[in-house]
N, C-alpha and C. Protein backbone atom coordinates (compact mmCIF):
# COMPACT_ATOMS: atom_id res chain seq x y z
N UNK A 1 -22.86 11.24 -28.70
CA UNK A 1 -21.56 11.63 -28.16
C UNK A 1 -21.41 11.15 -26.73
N UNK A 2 -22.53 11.35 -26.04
CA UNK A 2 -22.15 10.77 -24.57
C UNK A 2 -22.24 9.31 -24.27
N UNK A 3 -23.02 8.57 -25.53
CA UNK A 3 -22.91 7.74 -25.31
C UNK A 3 -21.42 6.63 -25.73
N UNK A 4 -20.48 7.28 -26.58
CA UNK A 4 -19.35 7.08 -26.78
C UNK A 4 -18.38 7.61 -25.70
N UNK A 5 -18.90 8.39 -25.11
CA UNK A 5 -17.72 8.78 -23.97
C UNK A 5 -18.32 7.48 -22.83
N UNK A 6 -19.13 7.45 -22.66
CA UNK A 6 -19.38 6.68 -21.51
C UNK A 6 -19.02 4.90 -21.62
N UNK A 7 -18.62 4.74 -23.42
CA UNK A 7 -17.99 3.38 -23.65
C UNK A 7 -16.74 3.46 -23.29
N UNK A 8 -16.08 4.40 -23.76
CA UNK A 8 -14.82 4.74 -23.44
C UNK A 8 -13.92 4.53 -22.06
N UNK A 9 -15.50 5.08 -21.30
CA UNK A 9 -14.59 5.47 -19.65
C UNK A 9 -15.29 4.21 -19.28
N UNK A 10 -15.69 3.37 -19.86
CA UNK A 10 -16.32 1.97 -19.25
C UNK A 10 -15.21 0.75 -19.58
N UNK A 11 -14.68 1.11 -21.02
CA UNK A 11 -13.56 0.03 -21.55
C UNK A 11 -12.20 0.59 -20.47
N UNK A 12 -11.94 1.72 -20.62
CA UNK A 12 -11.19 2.28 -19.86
C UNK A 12 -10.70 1.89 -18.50
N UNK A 13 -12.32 1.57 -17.68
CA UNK A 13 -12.15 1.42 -16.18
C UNK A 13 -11.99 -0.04 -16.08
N UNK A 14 -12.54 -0.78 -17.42
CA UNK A 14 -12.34 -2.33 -17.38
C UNK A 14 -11.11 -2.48 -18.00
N UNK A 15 -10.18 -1.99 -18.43
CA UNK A 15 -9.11 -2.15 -18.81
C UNK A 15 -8.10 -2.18 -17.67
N UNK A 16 -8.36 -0.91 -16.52
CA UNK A 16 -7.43 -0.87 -15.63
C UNK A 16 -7.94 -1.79 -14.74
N UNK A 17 -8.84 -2.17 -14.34
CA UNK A 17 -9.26 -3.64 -13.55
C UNK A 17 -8.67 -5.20 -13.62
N UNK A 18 -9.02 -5.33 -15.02
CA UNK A 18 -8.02 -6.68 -16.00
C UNK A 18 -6.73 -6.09 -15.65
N UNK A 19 -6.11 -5.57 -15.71
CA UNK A 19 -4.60 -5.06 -15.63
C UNK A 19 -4.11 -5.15 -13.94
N UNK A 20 -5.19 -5.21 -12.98
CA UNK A 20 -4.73 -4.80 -11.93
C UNK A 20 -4.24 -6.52 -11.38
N UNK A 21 -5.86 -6.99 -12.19
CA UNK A 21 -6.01 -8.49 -11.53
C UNK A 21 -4.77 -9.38 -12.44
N UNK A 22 -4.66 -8.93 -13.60
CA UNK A 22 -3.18 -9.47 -13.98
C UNK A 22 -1.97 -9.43 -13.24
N UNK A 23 -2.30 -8.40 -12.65
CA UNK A 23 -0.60 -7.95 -11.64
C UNK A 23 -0.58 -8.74 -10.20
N UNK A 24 -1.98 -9.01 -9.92
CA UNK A 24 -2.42 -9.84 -9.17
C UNK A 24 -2.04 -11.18 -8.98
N UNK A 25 -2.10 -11.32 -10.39
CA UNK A 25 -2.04 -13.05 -10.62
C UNK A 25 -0.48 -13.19 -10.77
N UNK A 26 0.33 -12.17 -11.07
CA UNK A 26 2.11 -12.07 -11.20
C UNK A 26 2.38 -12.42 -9.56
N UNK A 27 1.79 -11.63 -8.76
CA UNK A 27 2.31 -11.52 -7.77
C UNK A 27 2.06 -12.94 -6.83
N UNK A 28 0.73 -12.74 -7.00
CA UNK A 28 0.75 -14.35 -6.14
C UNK A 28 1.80 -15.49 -7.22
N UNK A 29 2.00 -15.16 -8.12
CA UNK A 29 2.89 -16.65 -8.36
C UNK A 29 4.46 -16.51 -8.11
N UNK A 30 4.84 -14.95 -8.27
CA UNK A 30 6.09 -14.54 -7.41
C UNK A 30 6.19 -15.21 -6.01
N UNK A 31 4.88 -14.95 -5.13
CA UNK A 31 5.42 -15.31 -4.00
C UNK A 31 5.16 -16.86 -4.01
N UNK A 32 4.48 -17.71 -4.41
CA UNK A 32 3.91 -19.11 -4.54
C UNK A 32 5.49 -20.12 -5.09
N UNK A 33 5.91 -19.12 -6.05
CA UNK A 33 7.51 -19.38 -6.50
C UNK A 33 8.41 -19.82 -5.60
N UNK A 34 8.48 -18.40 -4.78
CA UNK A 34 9.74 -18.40 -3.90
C UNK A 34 8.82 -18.66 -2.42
N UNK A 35 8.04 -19.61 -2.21
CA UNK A 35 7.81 -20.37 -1.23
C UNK A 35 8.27 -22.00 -1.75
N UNK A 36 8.04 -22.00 -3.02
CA UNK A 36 8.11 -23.29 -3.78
C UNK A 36 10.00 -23.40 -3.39
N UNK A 37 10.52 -22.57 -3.76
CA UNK A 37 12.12 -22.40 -4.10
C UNK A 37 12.54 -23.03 -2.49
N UNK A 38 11.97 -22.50 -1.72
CA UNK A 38 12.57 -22.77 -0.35
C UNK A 38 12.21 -24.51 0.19
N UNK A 39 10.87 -24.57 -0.65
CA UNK A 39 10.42 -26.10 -0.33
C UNK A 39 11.29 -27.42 -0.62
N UNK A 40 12.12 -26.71 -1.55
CA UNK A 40 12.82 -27.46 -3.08
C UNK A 40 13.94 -27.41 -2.42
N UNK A 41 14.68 -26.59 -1.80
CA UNK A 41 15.92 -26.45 -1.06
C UNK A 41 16.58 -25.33 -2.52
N UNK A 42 16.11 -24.71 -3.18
CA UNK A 42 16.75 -24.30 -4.51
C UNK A 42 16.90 -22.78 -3.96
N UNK A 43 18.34 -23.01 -3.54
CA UNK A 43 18.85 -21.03 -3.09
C UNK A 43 18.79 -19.98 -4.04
N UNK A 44 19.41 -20.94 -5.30
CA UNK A 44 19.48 -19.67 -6.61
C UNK A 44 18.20 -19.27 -6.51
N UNK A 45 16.87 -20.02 -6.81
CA UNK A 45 15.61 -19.70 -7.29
C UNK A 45 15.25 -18.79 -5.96
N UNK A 46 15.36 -19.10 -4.95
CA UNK A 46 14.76 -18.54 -4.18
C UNK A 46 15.23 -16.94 -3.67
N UNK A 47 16.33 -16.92 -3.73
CA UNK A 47 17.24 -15.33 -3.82
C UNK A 47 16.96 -14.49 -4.99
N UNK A 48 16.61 -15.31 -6.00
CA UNK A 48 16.62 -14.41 -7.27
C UNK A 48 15.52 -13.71 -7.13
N UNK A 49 14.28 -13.61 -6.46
CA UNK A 49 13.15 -13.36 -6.33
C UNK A 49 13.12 -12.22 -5.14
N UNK A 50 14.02 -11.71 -4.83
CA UNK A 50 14.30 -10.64 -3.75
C UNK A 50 15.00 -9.52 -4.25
N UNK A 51 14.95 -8.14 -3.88
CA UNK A 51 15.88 -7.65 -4.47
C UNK A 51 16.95 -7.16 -4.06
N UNK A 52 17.98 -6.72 -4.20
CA UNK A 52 19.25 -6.54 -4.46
C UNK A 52 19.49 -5.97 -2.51
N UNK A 53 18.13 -5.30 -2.28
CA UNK A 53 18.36 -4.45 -0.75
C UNK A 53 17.26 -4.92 0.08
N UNK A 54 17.06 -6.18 -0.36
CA UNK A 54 15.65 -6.72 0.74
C UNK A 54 15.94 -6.86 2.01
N UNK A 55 14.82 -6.85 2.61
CA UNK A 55 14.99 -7.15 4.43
C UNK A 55 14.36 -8.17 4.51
N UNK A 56 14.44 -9.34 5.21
CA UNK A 56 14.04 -10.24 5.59
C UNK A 56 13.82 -10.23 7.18
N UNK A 57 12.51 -10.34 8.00
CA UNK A 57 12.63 -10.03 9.12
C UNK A 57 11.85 -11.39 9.63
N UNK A 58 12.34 -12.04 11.08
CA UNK A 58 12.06 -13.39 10.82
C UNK A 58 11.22 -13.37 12.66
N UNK A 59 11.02 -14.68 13.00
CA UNK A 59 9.98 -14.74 13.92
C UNK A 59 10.92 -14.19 15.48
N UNK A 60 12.26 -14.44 15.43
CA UNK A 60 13.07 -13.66 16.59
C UNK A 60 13.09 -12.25 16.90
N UNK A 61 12.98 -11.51 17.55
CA UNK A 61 13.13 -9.96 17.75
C UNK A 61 14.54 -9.53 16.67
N UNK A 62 15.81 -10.49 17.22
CA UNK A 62 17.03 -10.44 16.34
C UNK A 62 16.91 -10.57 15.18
N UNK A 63 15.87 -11.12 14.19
CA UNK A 63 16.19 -11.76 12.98
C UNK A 63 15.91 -10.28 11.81
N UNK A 64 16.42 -9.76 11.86
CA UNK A 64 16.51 -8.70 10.98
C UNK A 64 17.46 -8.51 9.77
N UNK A 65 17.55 -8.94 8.46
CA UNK A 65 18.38 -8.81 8.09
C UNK A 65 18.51 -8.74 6.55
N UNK A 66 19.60 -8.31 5.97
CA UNK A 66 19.76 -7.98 4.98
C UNK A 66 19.62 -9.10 3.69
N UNK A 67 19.89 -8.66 2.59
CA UNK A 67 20.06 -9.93 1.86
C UNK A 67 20.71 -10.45 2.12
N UNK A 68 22.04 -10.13 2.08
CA UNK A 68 23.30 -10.72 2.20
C UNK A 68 23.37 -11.89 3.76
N UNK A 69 22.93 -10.79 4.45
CA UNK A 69 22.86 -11.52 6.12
C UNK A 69 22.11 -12.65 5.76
N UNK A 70 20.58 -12.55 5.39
CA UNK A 70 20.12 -13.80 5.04
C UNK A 70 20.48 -15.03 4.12
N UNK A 71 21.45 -14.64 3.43
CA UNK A 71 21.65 -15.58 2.53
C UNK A 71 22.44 -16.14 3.62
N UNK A 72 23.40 -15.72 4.27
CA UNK A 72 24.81 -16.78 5.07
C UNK A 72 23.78 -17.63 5.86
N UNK A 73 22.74 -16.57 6.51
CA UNK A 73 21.91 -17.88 7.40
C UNK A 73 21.45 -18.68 6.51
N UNK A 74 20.92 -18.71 5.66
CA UNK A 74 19.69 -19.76 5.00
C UNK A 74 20.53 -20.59 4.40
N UNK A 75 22.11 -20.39 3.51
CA UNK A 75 22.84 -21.32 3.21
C UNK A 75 22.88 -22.64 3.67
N UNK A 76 23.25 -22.81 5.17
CA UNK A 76 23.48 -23.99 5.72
C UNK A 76 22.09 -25.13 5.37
N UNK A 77 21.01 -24.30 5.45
CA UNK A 77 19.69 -24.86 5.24
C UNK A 77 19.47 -25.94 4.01
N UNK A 78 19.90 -24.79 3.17
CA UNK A 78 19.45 -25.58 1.75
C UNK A 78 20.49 -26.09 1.18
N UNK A 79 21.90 -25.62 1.62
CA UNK A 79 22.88 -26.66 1.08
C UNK A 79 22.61 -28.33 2.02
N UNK A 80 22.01 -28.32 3.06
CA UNK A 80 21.25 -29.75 3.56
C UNK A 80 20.23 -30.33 2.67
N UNK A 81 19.93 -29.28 2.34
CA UNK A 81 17.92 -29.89 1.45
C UNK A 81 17.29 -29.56 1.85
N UNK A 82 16.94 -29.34 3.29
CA UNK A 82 16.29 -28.70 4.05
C UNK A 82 15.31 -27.34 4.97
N UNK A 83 15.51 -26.61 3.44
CA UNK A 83 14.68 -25.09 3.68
C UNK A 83 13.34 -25.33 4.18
N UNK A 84 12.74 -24.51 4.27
CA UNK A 84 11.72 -24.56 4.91
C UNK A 84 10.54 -24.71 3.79
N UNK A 85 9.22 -25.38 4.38
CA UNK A 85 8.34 -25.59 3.64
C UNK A 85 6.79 -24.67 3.91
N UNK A 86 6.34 -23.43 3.60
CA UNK A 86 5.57 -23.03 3.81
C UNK A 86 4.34 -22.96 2.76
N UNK A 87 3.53 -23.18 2.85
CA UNK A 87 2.33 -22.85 2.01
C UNK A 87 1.64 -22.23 2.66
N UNK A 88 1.34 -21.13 1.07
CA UNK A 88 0.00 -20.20 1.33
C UNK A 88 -1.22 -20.90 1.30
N UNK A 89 -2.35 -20.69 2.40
CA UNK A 89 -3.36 -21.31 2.46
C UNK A 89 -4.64 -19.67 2.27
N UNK A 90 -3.89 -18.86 2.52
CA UNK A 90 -4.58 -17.09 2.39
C UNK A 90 -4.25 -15.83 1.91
N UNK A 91 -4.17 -15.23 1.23
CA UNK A 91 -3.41 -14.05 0.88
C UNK A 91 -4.15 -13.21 0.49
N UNK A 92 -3.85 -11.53 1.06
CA UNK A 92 -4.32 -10.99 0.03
C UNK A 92 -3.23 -10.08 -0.33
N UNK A 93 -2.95 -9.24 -1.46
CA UNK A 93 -2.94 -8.20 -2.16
C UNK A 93 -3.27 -7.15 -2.89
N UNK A 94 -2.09 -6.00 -2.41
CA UNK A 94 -2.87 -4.45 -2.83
C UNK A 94 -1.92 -3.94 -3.48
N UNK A 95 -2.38 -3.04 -4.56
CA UNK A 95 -1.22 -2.44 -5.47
C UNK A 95 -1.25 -1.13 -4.85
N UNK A 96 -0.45 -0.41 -5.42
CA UNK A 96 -0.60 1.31 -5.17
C UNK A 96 -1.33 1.39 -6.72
N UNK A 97 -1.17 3.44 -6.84
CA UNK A 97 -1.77 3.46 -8.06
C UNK A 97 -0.70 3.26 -9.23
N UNK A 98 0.55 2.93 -8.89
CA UNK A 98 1.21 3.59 -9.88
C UNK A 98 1.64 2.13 -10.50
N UNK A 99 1.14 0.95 -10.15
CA UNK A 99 1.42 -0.36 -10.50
C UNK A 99 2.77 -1.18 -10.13
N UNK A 100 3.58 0.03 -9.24
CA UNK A 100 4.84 -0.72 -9.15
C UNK A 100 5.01 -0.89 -7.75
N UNK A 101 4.33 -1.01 -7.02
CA UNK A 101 4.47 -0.95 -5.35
C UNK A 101 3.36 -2.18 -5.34
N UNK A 102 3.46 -3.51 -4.37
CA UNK A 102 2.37 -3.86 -3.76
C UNK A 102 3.06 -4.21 -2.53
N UNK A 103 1.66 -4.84 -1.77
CA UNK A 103 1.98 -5.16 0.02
C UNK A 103 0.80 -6.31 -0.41
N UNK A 104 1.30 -7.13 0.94
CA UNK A 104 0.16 -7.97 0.81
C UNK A 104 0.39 -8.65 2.08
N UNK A 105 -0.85 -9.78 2.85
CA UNK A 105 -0.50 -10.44 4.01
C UNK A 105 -0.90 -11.99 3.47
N UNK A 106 -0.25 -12.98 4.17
CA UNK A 106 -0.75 -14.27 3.78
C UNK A 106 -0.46 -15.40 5.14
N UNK A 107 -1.36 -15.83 5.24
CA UNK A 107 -1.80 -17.27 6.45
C UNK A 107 -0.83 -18.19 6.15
N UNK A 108 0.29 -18.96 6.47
CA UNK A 108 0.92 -19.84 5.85
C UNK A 108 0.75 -21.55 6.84
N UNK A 109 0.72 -22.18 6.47
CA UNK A 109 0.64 -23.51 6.73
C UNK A 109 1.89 -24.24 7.28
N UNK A 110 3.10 -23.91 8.03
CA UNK A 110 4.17 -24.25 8.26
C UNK A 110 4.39 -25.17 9.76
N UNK A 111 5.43 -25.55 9.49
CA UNK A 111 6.05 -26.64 10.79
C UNK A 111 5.83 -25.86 11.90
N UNK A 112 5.71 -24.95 12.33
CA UNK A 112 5.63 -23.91 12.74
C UNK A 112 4.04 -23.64 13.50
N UNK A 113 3.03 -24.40 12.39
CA UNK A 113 1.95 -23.99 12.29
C UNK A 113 1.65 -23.32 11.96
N UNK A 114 0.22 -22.36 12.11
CA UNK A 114 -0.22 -21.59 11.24
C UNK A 114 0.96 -19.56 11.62
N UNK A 115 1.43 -19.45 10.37
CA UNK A 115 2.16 -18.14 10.79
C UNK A 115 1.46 -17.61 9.61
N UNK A 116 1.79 -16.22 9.77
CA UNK A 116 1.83 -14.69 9.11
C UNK A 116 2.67 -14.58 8.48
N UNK A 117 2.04 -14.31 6.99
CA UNK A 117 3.66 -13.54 6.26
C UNK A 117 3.61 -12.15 5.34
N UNK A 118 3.88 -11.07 5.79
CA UNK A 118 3.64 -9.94 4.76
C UNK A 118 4.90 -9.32 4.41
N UNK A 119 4.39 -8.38 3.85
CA UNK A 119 5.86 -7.77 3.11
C UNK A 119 5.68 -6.74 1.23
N UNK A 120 6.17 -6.30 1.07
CA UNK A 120 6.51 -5.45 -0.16
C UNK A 120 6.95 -6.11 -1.69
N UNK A 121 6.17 -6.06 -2.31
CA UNK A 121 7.09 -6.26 -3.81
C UNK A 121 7.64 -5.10 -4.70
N UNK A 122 8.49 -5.16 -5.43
CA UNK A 122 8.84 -3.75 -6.12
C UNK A 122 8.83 -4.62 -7.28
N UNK A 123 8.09 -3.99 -8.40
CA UNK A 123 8.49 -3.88 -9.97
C UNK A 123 9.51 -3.63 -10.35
N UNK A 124 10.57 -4.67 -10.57
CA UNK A 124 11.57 -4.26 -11.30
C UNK A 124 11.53 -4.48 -12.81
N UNK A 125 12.06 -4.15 -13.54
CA UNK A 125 12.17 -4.30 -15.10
C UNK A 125 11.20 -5.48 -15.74
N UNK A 126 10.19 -5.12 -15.28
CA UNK A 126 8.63 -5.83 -15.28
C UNK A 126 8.61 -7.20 -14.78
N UNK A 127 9.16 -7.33 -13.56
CA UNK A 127 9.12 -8.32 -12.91
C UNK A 127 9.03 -8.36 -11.69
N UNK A 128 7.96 -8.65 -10.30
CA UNK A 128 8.14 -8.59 -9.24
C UNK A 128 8.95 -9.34 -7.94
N UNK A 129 9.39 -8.64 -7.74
CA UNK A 129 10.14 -8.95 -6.80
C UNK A 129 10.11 -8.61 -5.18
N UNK A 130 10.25 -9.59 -4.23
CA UNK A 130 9.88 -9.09 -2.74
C UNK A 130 11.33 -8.42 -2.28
N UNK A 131 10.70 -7.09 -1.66
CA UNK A 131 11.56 -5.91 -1.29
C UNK A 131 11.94 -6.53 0.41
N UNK A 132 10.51 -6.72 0.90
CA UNK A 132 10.81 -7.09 2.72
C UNK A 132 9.82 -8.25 2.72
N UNK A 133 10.03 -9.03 3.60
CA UNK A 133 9.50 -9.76 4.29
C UNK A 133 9.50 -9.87 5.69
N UNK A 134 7.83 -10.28 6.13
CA UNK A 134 8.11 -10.24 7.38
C UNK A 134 7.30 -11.59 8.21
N UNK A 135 7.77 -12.71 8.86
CA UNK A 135 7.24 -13.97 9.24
C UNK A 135 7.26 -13.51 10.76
N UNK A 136 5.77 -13.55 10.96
CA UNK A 136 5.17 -13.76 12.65
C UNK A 136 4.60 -15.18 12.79
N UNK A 137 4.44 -15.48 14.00
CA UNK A 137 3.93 -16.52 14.53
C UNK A 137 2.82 -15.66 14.84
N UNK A 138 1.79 -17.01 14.30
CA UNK A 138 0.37 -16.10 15.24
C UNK A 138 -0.20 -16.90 16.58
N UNK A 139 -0.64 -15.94 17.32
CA UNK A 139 -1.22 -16.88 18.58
C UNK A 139 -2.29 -16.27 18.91
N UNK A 140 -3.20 -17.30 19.14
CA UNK A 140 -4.83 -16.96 20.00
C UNK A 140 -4.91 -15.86 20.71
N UNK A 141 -5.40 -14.69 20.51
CA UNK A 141 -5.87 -13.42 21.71
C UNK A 141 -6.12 -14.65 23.14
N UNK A 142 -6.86 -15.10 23.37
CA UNK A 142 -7.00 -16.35 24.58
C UNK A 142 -5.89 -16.93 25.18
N UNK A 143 -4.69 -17.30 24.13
CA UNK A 143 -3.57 -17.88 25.01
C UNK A 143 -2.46 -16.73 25.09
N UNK A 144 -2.86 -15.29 24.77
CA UNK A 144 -1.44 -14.21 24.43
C UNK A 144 -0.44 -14.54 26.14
N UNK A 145 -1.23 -14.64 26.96
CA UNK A 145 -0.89 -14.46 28.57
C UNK A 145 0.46 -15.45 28.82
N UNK A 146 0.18 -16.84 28.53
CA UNK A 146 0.89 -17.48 28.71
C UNK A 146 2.37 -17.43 27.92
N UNK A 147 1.74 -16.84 26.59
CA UNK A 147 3.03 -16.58 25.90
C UNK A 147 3.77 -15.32 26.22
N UNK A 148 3.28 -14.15 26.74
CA UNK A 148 4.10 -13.67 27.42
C UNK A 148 4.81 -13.96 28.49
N UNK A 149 4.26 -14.40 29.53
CA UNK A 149 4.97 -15.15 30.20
C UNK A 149 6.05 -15.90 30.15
N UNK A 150 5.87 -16.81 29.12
CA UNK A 150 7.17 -17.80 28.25
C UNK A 150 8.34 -16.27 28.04
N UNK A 151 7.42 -16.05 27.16
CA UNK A 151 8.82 -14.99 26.75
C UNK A 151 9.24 -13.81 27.42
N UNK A 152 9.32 -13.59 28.50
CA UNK A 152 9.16 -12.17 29.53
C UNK A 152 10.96 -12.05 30.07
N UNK A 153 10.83 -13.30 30.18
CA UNK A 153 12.45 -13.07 30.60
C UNK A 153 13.66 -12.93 29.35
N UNK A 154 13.44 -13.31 28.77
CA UNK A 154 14.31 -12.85 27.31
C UNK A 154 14.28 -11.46 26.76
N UNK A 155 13.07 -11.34 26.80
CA UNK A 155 12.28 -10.17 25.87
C UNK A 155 12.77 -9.26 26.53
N UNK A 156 13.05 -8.89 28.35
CA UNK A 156 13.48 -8.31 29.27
C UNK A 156 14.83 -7.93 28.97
N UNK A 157 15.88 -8.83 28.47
CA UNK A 157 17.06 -9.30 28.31
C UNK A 157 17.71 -8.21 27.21
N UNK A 158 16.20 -8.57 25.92
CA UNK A 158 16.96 -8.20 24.89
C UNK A 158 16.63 -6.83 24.75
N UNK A 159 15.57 -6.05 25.44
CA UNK A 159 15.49 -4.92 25.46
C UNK A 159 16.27 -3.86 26.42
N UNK A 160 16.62 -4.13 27.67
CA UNK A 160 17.61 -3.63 28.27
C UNK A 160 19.16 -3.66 27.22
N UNK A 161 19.11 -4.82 26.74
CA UNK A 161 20.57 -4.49 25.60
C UNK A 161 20.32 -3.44 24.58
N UNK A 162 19.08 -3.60 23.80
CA UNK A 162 18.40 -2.45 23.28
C UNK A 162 19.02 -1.06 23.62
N UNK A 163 18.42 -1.05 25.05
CA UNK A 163 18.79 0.32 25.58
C UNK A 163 19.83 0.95 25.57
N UNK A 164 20.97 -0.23 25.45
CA UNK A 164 22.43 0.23 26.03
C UNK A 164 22.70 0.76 25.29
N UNK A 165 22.60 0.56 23.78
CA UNK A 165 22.84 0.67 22.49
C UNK A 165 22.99 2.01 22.54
């Protein structure tokens, strides 16, 4: 008898493992997709992969924005051809327990150089989809100084407007 319970909770725990790393493998090609979509200049493909109330938050303090907001910006882009080309060179991902929540961070390879990209997927009607996104620039702990510097007088600018608010 215990030795049938202990197959059980062994198929069991390898069942939810295979299942996790399946959701795994959805997700990285969700996002591998809609990095592809933007490479391609392809708006449909690349919107469809967001959902209905995503945030898109971009490397400006300002760039905050809705779907909708993002779509008017990114339009001009890809009705040129010209979206942006990022590849994942790192990623990881984490589910919750309930299989319909993940987060994840990924290293990207862009014109840009090397940036940050994390953000939320939601399970929709068994399909994932990114809820937020969020693109940082990364910079050396060694050079942070200078880049504050660069940016001190803006950053100054836009937070006193902040305030007024």
């Amino acid at each position: 008898m215990n030795k049938l319970l202990l197959i059980f909770v062994t198929l069991l725990v390898l069942g939810k493992i295979q299942g996790q790393t399946s959701e795994k493998e959805n997700i990285q090609l969700t996002l591998d997709n809609w990095h592809k979509a933007a490479g391609e200049a392809n708006f449909v493909n690349y919107f469809e992969l967001l959902t209905e109330d995503a945030i898109f938050i971009g490397t400006d303090a300002a760039e905050v924005w809705d779907k909708t907001e993002f779509m008017a910006f990114s339009k001009p882009y890809f009705d040129q051809g010209k979206a942006w080309d990022f590849n994942a060179v790192e990623r990881n991902i984490y589910l919750d327990l309930s299989g319909k929540v993940a987060w994840f961070d990924e290293l990207l390879d862009t014109w840009m150089q090397l940036c940050r990209g994390s953000g939320v997927l939601i399970k929709e009607n068994g399909k994932w989809k990114i809820a937020q996104y969020v693109l940082s620039l990364t910079i050396p702990n060694e050079e942070i100084d200078p880049v504050i510097a660069l940016k001190k007088e803006r950053d100054s600018t836009y937070l006193n407007g902040l305030k007024k608010k």
